[in-house]
C-alpha atoms as a PDB file:
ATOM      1  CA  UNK A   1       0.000   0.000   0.000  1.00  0.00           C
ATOM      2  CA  UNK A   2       1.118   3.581  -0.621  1.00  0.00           C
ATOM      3  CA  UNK A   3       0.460   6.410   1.336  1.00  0.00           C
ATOM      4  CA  UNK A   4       0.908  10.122   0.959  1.00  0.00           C
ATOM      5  CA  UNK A   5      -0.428  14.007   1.375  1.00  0.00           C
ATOM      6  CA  UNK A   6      -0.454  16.792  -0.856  1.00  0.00           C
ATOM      7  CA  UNK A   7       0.501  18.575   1.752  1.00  0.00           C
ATOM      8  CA  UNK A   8       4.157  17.408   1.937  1.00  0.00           C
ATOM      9  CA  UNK A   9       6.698  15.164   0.583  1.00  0.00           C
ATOM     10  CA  UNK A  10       7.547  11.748   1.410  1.00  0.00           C
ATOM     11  CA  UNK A  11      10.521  12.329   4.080  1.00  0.00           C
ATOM     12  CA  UNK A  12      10.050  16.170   3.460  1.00  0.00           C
ATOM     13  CA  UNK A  13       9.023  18.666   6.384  1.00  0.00           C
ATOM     14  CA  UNK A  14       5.890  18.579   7.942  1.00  0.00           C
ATOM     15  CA  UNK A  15       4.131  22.284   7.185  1.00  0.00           C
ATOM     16  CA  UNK A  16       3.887  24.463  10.395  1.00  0.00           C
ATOM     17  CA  UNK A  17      -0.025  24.648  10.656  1.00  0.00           C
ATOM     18  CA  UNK A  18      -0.279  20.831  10.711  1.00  0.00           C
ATOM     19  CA  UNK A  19       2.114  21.208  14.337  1.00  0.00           C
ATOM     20  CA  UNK A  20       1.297  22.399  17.967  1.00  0.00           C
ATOM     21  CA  UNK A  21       3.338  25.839  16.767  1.00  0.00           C
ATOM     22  CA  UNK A  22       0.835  26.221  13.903  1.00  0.00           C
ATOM     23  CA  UNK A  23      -3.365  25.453  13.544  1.00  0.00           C
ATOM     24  CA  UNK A  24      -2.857  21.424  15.067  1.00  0.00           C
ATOM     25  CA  UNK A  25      -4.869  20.451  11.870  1.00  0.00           C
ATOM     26  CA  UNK A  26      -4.765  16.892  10.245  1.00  0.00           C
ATOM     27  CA  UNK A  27      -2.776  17.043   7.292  1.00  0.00           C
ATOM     28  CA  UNK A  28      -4.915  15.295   3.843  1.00  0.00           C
ATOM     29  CA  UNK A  29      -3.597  12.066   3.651  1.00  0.00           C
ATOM     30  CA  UNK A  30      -4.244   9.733   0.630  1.00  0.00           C
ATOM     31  CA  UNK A  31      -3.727   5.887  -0.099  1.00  0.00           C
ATOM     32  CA  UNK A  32      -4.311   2.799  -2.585  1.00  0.00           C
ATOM     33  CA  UNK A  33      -3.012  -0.251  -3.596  1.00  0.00           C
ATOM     34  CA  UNK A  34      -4.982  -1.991  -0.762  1.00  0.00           C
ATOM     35  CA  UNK A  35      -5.740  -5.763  -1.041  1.00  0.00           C
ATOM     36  CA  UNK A  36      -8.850  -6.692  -2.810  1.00  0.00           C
ATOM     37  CA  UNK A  37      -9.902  -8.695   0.837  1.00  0.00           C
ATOM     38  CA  UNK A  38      -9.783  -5.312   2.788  1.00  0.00           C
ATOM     39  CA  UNK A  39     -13.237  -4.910   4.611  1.00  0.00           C
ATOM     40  CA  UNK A  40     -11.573  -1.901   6.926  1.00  0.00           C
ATOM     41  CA  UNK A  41      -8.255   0.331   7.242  1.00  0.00           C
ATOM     42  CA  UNK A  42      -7.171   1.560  10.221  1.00  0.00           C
ATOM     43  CA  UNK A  43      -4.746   4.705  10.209  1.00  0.00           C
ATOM     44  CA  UNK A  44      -1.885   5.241  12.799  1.00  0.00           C
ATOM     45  CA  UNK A  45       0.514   8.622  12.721  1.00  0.00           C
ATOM     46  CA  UNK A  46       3.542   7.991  15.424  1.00  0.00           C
ATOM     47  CA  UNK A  47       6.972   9.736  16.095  1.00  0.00           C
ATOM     48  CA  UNK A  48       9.297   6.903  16.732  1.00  0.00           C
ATOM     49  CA  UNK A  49      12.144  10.050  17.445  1.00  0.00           C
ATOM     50  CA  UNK A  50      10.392  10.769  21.136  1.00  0.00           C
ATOM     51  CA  UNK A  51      12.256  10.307  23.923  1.00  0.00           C
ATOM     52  CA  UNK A  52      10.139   8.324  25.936  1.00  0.00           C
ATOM     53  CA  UNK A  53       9.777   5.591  23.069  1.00  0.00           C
ATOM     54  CA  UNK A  54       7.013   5.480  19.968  1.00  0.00           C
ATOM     55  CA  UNK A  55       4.970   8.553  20.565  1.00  0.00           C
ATOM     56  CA  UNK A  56       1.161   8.330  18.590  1.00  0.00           C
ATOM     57  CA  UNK A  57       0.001  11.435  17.291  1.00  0.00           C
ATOM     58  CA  UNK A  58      -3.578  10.052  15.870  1.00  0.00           C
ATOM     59  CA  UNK A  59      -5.356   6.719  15.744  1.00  0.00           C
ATOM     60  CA  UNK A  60      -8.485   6.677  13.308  1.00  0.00           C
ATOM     61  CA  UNK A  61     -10.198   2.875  12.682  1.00  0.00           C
ATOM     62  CA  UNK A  62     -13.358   1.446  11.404  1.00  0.00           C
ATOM     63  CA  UNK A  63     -12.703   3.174   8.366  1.00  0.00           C
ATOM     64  CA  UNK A  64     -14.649   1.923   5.074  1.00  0.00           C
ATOM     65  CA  UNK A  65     -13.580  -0.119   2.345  1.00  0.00           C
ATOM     66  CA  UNK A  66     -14.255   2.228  -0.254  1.00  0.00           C
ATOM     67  CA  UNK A  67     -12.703   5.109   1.580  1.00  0.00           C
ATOM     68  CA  UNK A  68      -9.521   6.771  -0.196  1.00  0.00           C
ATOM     69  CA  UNK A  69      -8.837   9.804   1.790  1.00  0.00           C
ATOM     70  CA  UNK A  70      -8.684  11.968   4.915  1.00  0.00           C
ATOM     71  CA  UNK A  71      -9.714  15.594   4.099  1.00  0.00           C
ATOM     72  CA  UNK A  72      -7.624  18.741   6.074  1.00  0.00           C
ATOM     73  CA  UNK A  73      -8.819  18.640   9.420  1.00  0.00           C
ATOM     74  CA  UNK A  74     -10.275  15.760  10.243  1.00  0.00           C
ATOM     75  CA  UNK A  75     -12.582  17.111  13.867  1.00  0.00           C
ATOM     76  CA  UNK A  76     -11.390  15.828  16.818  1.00  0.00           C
ATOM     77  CA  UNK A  77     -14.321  13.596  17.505  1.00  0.00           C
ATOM     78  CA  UNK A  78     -14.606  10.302  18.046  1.00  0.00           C
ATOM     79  CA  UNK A  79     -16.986   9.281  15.548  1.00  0.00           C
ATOM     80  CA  UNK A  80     -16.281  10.239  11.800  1.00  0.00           C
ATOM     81  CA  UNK A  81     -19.634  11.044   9.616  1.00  0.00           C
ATOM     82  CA  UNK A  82     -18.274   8.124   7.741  1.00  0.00           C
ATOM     83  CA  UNK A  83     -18.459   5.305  10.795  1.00  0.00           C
ATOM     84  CA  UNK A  84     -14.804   5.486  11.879  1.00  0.00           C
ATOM     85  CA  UNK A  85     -13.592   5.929  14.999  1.00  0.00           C
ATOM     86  CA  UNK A  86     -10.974   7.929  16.256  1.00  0.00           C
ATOM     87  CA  UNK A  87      -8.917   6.892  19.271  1.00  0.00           C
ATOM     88  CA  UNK A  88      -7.059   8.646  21.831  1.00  0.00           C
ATOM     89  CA  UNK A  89      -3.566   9.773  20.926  1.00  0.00           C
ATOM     90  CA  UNK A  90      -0.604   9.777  23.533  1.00  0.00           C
ATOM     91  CA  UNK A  91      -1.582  13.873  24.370  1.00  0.00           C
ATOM     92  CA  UNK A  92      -4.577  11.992  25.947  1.00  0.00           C
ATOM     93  CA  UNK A  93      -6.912  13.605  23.563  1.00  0.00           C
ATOM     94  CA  UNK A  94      -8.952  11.995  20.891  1.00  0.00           C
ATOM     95  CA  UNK A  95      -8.430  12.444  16.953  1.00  0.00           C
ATOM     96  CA  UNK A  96      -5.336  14.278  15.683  1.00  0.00           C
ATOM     97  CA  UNK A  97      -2.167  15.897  17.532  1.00  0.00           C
ATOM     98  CA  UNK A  98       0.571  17.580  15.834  1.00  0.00           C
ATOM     99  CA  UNK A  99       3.865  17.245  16.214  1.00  0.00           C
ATOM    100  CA  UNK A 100       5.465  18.770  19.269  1.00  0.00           C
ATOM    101  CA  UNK A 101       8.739  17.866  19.599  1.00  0.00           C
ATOM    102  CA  UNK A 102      10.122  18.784  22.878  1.00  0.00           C
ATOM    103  CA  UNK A 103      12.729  22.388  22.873  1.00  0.00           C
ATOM    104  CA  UNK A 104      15.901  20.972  22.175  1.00  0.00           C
ATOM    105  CA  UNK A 105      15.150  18.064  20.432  1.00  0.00           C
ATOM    106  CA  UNK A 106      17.132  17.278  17.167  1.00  0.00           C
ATOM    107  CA  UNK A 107      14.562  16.237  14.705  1.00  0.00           C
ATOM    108  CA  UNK A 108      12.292  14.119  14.324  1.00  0.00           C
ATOM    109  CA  UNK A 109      10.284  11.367  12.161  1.00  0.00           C
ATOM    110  CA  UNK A 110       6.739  10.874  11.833  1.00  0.00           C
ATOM    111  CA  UNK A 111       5.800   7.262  10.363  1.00  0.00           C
ATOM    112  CA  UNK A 112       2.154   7.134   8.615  1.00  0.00           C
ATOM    113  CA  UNK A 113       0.777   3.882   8.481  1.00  0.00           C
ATOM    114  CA  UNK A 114      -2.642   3.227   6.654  1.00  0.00           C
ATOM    115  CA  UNK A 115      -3.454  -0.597   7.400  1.00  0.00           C
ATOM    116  CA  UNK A 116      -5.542  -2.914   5.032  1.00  0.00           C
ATOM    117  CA  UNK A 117      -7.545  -5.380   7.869  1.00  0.00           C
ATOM    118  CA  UNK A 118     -10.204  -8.286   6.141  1.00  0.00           C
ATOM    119  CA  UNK A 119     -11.409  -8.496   9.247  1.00  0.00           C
ATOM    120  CA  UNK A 120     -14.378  -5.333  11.113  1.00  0.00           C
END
């Protein structure tokens, strides 16, 4: 599967209003090349750079089949007009948290995974 955003480049910098510095938006994400099988994807944004360990910015599930795309600013609710479900992130909010590196820190990576489940 591939997954990507207009909004930046693969490995490229993460736009300031998609941070805690900027707006905290979502950023529109797209993917394909799912397996025919796929009955749900599940989406899951982390910063394996944090210095506590893996560090999850935004958990969305239950998302449909059919679905392609997350728009700009997803709203931080937990239940999407579409059925899916957005979980708590490790800011102990639900829906979508920006990166927010700590001062200091040198920088850091932020790993977007879109997963293909057969299973609901």
């Amino acid at each position: 599967m591939t997954v990507s955003s207009p909004a930046f480049a693969d490995g490229g910098r993460i736009p300031a209003k998609y941070t805690c510095s900027g707006e905290n938006m979502s950023p529109p994400l797209t993917w394909g090349g799912q397996p025919a099988a796929t009955k749900v994807f599940a989406l899951v944004v982390d910063d394996p750079d944090a210095p506590g360990g893996v560090f999850t910015h935004w958990i969305v599930f239950n998302l449909p089949p059919d679905s392609r795309q997350l728009p700009e600013a997803v709203p931080t609710q937990e239940q999407l007009s579409s059925g899916a479900l957005q979980g708590e992130n490790d800011f102990g909010s639900t829906g979508y948290g920006g990166p927010c590196p700590p001062p200091g820190e040198g920088v850091h990576h932020y790993e977007f995974t879109v997963y293909a489940l057969d299973k609901t």
